[in-house]
C-alpha atoms as a PDB file:
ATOM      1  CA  UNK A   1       0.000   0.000   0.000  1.00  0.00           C
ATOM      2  CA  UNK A   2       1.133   3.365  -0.961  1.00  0.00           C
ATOM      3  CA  UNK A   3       2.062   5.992   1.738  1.00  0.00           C
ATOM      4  CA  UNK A   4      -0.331   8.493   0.116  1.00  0.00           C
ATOM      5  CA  UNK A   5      -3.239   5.505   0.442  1.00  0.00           C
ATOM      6  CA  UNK A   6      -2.333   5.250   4.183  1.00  0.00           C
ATOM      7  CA  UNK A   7      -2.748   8.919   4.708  1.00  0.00           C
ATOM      8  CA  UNK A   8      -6.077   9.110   3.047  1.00  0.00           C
ATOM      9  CA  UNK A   9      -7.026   6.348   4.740  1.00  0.00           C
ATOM     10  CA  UNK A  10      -6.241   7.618   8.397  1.00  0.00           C
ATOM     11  CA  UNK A  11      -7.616  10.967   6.994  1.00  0.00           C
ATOM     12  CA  UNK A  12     -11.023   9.214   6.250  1.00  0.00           C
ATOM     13  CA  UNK A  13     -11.237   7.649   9.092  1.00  0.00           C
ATOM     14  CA  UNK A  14     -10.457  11.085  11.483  1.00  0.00           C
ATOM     15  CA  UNK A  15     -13.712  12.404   9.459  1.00  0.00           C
ATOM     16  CA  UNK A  16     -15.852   9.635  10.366  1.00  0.00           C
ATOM     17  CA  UNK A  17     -14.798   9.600  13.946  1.00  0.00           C
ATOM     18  CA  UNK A  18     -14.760  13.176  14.575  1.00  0.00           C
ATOM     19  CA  UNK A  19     -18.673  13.013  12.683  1.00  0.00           C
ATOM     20  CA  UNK A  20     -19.281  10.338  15.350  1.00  0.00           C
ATOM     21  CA  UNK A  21     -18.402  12.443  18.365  1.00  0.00           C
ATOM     22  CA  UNK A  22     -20.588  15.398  16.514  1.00  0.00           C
ATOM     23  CA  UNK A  23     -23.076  13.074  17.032  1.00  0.00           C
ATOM     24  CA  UNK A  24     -22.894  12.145  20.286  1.00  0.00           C
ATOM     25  CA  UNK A  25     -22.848  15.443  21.727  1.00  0.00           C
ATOM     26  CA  UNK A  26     -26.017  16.344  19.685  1.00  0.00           C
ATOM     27  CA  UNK A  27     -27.644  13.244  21.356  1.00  0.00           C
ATOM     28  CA  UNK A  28     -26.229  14.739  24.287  1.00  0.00           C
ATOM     29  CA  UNK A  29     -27.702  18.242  24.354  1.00  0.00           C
ATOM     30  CA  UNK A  30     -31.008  16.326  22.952  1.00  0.00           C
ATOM     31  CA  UNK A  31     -31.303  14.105  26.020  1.00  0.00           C
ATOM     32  CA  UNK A  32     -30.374  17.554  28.427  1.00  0.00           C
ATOM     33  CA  UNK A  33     -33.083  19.960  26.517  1.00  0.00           C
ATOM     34  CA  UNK A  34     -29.823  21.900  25.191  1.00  0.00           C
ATOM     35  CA  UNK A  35     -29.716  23.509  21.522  1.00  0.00           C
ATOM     36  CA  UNK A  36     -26.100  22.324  20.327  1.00  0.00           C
ATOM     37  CA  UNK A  37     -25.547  25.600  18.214  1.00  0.00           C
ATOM     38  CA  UNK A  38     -25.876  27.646  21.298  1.00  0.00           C
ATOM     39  CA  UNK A  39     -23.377  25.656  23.223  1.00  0.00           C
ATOM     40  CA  UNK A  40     -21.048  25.724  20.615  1.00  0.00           C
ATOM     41  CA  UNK A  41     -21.067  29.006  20.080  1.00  0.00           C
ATOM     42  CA  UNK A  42     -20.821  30.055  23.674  1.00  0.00           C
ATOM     43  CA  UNK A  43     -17.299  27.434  23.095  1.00  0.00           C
ATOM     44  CA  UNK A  44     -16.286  28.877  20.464  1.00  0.00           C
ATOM     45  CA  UNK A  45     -17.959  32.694  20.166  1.00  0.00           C
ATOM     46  CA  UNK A  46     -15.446  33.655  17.679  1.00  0.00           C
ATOM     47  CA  UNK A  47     -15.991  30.904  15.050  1.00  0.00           C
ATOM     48  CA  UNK A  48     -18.534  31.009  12.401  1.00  0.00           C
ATOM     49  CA  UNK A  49     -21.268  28.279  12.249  1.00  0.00           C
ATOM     50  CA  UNK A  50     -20.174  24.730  12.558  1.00  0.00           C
ATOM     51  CA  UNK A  51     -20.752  23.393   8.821  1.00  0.00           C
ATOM     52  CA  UNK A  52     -20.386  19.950  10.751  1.00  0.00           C
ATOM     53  CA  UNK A  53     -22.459  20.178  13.729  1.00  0.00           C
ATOM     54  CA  UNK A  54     -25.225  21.791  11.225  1.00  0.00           C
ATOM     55  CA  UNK A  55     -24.920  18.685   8.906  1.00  0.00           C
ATOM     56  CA  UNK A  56     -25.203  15.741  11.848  1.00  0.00           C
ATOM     57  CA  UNK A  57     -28.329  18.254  13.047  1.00  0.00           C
ATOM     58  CA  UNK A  58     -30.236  18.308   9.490  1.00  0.00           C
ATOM     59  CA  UNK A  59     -29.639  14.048   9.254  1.00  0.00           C
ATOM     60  CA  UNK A  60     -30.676  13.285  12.900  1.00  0.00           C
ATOM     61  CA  UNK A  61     -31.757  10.491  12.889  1.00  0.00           C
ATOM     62  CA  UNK A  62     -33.163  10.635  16.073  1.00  0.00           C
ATOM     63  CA  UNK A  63     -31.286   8.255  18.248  1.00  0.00           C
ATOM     64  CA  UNK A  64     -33.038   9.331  21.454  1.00  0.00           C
ATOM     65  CA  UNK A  65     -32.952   6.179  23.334  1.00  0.00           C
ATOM     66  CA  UNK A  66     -29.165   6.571  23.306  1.00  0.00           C
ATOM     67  CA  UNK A  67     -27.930   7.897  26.361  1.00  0.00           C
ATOM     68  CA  UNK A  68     -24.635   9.351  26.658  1.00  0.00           C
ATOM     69  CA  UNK A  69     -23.415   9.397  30.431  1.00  0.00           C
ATOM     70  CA  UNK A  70     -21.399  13.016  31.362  1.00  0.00           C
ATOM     71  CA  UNK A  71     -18.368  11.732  31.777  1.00  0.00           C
ATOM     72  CA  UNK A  72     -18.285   9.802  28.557  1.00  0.00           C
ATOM     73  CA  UNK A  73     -19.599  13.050  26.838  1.00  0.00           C
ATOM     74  CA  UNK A  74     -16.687  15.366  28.295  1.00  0.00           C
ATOM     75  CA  UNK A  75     -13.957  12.614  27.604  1.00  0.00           C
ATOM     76  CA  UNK A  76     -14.615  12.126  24.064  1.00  0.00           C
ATOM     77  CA  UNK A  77     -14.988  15.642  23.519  1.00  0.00           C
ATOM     78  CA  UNK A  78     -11.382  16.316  24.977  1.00  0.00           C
ATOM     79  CA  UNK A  79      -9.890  13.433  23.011  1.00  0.00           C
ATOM     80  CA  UNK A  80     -10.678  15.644  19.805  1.00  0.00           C
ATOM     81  CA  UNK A  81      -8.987  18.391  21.449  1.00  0.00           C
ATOM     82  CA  UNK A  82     -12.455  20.472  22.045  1.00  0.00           C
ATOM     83  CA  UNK A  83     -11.557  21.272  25.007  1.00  0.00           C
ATOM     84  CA  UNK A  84     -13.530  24.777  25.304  1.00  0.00           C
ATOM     85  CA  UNK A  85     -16.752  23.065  24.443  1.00  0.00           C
ATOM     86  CA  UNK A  86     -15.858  20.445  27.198  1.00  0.00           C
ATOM     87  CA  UNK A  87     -15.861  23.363  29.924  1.00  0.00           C
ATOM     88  CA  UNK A  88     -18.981  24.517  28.468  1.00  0.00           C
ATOM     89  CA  UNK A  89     -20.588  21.164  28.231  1.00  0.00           C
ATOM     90  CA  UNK A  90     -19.075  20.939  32.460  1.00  0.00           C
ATOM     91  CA  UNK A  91     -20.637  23.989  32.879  1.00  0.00           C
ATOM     92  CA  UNK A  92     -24.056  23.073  31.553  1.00  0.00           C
ATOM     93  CA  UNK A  93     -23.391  19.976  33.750  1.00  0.00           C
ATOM     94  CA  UNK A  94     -22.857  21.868  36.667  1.00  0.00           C
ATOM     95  CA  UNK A  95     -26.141  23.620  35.649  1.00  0.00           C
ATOM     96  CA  UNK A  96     -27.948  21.027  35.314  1.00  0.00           C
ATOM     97  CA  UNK A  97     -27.646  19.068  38.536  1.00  0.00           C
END
């Protein structure tokens, strides 16, 4: 296998991962009454609108049985390095109980 297949390949499968975790923190705000966009952008109020975050959104497929624990939620959000939305997401934890 070419070196240029292998880095398309580990590309590819960043994008699906990182769509996963997109997912599971709209499932998240879902099951906690949030609106994603809004906690994003208090994350991130510099950055214009997640194309990303809009597209999971619009192809919901409503997975609302799924229950994402807190924890789970804030360590898969650090893992991608989204660290500001992870204090927001703690903060709405916080909030929350």
């Amino acid at each position: 296998m070419e070196f240029r297949d292998i880095n398309e390949q580990i590309i590819q499968k960043y994008k699906e991962d990182e769509t996963l975790m997109i997912r599971l923190f709209v499932q998240w705000c879902s099951n906690h009454e949030l609106d994603p966009q809004i906690l994003y952008r208090n994350a991130y109020p510099d950055q214009p609108s997640n194309t990303a975050l809009l597209k999971v959104m619009e192809e919901d497929d409503g997975l609302d049985e799924l229950q994402i624990d807190n924890e789970t939620m804030l360590d898969v959000l650090q893992l991608f390095g989204n660290e500001d939305l992870a204090f927001a997401v703690a903060d709405e934890i916080q909030r929350l109980n």
